[in-house]
C-alpha atoms as a PDB file:
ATOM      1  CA  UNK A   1     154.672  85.955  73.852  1.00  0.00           C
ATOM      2  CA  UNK A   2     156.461  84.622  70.893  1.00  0.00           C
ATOM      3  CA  UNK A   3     158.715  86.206  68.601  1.00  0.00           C
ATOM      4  CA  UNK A   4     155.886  86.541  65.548  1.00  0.00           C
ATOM      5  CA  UNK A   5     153.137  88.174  68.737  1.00  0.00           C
ATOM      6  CA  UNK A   6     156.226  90.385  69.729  1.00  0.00           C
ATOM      7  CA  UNK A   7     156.808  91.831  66.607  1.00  0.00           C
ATOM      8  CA  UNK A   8     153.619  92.613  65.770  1.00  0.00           C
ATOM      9  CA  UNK A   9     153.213  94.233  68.954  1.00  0.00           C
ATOM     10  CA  UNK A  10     156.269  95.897  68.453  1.00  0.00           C
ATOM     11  CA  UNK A  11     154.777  97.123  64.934  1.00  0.00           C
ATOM     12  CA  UNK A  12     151.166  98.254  66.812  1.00  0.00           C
ATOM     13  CA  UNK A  13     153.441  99.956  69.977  1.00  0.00           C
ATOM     14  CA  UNK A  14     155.748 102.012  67.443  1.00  0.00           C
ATOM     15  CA  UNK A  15     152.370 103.295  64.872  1.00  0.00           C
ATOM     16  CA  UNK A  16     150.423 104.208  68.303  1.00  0.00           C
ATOM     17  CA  UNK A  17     153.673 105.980  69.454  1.00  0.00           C
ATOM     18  CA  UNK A  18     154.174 107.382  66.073  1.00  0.00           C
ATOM     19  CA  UNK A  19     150.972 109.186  65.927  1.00  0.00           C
ATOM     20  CA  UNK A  20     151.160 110.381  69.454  1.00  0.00           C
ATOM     21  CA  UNK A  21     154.134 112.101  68.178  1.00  0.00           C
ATOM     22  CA  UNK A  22     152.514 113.801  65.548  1.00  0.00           C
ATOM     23  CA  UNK A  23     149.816 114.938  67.917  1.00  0.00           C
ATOM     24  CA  UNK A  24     149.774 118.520  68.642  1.00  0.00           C
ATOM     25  CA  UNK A  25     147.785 117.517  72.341  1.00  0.00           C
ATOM     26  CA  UNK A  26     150.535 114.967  72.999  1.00  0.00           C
ATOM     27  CA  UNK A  27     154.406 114.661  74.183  1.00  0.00           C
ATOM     28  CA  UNK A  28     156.250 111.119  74.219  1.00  0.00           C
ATOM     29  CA  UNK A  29     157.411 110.749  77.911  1.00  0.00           C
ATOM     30  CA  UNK A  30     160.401 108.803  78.263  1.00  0.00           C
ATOM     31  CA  UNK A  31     158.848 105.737  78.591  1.00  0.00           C
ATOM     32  CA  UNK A  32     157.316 106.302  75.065  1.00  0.00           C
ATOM     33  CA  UNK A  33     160.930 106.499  74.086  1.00  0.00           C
ATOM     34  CA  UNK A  34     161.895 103.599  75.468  1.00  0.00           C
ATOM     35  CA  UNK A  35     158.892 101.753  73.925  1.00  0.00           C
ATOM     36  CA  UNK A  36     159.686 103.087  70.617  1.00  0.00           C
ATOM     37  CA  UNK A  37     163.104 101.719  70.640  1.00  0.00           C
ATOM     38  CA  UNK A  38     162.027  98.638  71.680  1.00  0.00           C
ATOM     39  CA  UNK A  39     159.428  98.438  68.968  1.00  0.00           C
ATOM     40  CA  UNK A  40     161.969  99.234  66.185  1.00  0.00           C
ATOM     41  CA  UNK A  41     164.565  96.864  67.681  1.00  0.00           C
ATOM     42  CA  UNK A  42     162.058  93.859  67.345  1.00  0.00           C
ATOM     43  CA  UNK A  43     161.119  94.647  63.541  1.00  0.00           C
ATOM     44  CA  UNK A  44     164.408  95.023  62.916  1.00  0.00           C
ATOM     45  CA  UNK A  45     165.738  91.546  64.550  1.00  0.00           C
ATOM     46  CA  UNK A  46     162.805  90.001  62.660  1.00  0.00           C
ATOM     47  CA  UNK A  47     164.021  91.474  59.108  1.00  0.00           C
ATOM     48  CA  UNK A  48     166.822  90.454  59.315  1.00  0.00           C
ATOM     49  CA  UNK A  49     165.664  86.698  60.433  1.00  0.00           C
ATOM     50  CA  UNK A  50     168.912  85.749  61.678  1.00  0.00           C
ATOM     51  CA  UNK A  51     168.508  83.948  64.861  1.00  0.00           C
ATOM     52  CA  UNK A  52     165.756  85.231  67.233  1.00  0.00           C
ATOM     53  CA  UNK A  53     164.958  87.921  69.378  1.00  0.00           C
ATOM     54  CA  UNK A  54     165.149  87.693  73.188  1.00  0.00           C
ATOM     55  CA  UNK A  55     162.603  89.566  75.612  1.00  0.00           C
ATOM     56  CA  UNK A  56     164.105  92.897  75.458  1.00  0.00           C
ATOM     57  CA  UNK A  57     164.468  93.049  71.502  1.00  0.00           C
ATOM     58  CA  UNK A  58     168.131  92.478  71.132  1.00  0.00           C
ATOM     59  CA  UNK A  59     168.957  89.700  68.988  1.00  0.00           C
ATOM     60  CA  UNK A  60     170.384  86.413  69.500  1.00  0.00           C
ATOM     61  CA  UNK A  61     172.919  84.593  67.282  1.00  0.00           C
END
């Protein structure tokens, strides 16, 4: 997966998560959390487009 697939990913994992939230029949687990984090942490590396994202969403200088 390439940076562009992971942040839209990213993007699709954080609205799905988002909405679960809002859910009255669902609770994020902590894996939701986890996902969630990463999600954000990938849009944010790509926003900022300085130099790329590694697997795990952290970026890279």
């Amino acid at each position: 997966m390439d940076v562009l697939e992971s942040v839209e990913h990213g993007a699709a994992l954080r609205r799905l998560i988002e909405l679960r939230y809002h859910s009255r029949w669902f609770r994020l687990t902590q894996a939701d959390e986890r996902a969630h984090v990463f999600a954000v942490n990938i849009e944010d590396c790509a926003d900022r487009r300085i130099g790329h994202c590694d697997t795990s969403g952290n970026l890279e200088v």
